[in-house]
Protein backbone atom coordinates (compact mmCIF):
# COMPACT_ATOMS: atom_id res chain seq x y z
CA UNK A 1 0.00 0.00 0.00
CA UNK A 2 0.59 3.89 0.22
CA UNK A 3 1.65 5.55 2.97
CA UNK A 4 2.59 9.19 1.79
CA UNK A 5 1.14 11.16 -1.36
CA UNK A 6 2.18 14.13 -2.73
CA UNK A 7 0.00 16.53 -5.66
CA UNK A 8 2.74 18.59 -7.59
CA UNK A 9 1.10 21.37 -9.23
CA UNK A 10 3.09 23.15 -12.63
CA UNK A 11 3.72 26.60 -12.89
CA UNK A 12 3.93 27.51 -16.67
CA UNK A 13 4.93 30.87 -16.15
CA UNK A 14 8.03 30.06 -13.88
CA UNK A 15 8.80 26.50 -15.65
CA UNK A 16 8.86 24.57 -12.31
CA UNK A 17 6.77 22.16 -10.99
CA UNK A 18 6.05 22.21 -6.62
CA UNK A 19 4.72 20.39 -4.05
CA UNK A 20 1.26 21.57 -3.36
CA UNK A 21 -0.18 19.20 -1.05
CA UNK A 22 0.99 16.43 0.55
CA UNK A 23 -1.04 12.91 2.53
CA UNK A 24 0.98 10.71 4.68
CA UNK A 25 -0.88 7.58 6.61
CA UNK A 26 -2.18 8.53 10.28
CA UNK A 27 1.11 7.86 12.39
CA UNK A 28 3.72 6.97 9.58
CA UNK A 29 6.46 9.13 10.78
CA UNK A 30 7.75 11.41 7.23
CA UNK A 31 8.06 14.71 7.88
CA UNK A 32 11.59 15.45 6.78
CA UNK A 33 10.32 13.90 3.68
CA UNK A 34 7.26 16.13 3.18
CA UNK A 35 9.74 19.04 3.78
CA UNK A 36 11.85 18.59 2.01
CA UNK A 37 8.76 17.96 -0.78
CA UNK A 38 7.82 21.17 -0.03
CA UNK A 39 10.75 23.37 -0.31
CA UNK A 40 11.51 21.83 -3.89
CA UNK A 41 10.92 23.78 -7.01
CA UNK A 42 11.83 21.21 -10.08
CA UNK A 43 12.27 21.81 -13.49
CA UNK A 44 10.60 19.73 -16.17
CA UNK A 45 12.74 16.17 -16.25
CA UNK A 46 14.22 16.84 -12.62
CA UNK A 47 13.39 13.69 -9.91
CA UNK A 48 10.43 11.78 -10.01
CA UNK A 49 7.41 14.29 -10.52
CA UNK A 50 10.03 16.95 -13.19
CA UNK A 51 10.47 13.72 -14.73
CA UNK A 52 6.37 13.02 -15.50
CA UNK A 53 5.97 16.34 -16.08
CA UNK A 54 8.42 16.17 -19.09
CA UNK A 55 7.42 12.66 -20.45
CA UNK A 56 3.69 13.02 -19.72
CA UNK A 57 3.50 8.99 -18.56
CA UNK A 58 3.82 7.14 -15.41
CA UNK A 59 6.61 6.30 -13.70
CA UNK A 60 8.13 4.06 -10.45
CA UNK A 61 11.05 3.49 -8.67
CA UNK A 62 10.28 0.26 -7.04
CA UNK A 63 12.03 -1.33 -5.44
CA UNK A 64 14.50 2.16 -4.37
CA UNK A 65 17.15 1.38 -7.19
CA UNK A 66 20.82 1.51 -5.12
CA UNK A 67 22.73 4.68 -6.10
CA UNK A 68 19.63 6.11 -7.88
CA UNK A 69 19.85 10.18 -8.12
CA UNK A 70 16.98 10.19 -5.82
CA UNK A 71 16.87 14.31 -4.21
CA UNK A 72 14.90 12.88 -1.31
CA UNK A 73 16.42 9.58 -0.90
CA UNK A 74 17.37 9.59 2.40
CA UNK A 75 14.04 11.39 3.57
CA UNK A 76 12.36 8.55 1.80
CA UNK A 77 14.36 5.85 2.93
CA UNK A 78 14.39 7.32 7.33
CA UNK A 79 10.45 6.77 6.46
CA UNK A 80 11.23 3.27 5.61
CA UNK A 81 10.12 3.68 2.01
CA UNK A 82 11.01 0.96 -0.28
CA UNK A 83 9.27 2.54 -4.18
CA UNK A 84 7.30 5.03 -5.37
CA UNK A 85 4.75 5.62 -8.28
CA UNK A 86 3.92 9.15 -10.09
CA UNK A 87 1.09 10.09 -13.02
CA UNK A 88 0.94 12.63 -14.78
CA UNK A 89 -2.17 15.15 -14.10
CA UNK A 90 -3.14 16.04 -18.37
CA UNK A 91 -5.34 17.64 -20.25
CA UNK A 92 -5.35 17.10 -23.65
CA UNK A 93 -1.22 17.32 -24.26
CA UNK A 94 -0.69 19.88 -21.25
CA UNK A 95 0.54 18.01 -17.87
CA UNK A 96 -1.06 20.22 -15.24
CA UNK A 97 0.42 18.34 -11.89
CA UNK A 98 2.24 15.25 -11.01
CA UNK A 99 0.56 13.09 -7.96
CA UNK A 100 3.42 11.12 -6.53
CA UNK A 101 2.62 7.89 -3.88
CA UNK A 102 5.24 6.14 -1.97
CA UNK A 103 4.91 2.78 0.17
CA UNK A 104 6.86 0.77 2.59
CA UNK A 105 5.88 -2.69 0.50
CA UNK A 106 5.25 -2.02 -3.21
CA UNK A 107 5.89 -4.54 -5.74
CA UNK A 108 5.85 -3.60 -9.54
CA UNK A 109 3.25 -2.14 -11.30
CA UNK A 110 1.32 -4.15 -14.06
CA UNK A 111 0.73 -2.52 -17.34
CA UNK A 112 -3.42 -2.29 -16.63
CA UNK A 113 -2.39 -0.66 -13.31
CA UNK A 114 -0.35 2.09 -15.45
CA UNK A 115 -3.11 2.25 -18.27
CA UNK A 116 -5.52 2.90 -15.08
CA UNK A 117 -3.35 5.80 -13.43
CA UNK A 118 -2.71 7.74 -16.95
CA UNK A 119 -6.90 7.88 -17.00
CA UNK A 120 -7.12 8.65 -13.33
CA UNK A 121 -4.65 10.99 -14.54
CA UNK A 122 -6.70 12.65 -17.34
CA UNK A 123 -9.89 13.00 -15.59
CA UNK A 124 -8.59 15.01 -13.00
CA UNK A 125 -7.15 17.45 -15.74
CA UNK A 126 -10.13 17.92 -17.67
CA UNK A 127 -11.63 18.26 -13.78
CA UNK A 128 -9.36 20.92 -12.95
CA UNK A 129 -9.51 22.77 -16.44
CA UNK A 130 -13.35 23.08 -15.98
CA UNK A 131 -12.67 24.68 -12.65
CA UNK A 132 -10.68 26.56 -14.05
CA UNK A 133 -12.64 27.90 -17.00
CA UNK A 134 -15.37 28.34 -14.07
CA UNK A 135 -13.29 30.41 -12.03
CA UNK A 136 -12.35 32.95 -14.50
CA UNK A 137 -16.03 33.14 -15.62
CA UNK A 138 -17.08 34.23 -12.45
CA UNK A 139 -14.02 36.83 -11.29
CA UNK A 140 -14.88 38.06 -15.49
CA UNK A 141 -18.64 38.71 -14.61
CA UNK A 142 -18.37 39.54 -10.51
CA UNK A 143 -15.96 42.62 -12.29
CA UNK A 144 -18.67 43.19 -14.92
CA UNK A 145 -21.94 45.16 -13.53
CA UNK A 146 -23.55 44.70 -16.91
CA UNK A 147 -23.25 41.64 -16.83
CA UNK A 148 -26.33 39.73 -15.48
CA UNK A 149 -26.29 35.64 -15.57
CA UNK A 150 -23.64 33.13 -17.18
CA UNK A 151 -24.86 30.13 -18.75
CA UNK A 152 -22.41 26.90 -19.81
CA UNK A 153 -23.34 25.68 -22.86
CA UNK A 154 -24.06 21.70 -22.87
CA UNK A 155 -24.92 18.95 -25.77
CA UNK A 156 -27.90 18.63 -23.78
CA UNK A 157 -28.76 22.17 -22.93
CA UNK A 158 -27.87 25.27 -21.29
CA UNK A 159 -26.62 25.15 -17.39
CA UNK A 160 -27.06 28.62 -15.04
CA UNK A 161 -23.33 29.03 -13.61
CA UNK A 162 -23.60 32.30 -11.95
CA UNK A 163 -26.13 35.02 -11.49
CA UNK A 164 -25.53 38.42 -10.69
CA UNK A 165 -27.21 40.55 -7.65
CA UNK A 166 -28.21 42.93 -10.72
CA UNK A 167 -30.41 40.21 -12.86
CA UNK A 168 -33.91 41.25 -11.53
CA UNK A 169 -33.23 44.93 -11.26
CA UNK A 170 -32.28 44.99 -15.21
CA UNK A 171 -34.52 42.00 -16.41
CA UNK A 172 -36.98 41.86 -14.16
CA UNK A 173 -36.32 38.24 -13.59
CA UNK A 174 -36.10 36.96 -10.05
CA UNK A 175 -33.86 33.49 -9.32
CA UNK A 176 -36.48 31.04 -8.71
CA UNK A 177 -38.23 31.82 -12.28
């Protein structure tokens, strides 16, 4: 199983990819590890998650190869880590994020088990692009007074995604019509 996660989120502007977030197991002891997680800035093909980022596909270290250019190695190894897995977060042919796991008994991963992460993997891109998109359609029409209602367009129709307090006052409309 896994007993520490990490989300690594990419920064287009700056070229680097961080540690956002980061999951360990209730009492499994890695907090040099997540540290040290968290004060790295990679660039695209640098340790595990740089190295997703740049090829867009899984990867794992299992078991820990021996004299592997591992940044953390010796965080991950006081935890009593023995391999780790990382997929790419994509949308379309952008990698958004990296989510890294790492486990104290991990044996290879089968080919259906990568197949499985690089869809896991897509899904939560086009999740986070929607939010996304979402996000800057509200901050465009909160800073837009003439602007009244937002709708998403849909194959199977039109979906309300934000009203304004000024939709009744200009269209006489209230929300529950």
């Amino acid at each position: 199983g896994w007993q520490v996660g990490g989300l690594w989120i990419v920064d287009p502007e700056r070229e680097v990819i961080s540690c956002a977030e980061v999951w360990r197991e209730e009492g499994f002891d890695a907090e040099r590890l997540e540290r040290q997680s968290r004060s790295m800035l990679l660039r695209r093909g640098e340790a595990m998650p740089g190295r997703v980022w740049a090829r867009g596909r899984p990867e794992t270290n299992i078991p820990f190869r021996p004299g592997a250019r591992l940044p953390r190695g010796e965080a991950a190894a006081e935890a009593g880590l023995q391999g780790a897995v990382a997929f790419a977060i994509a949308s379309g042919d952008k990698v958004l994020g990296v989510v890294e796991f790492g486990g104290t008994s991990m044996r290879e991963i089968e080919r259906d088990t990568f197949e499985m992460l690089e869809g896991l993997g897509r899904q939560l891109g086009q999740f986070l692009e929607r939010r996304r998109a979402e996000e800057a359609v509200a901050r465009f029409v909160a800073g837009s007074p003439g602007v009244t209602y937002a709708l998403r367009v849909l194959p199977e129709g039109f979906r309300l995604v934000w009203v304004g307090g000024n939709l009744e006052a200009i269209s006489g409309w209230t929300l529950e019509q």
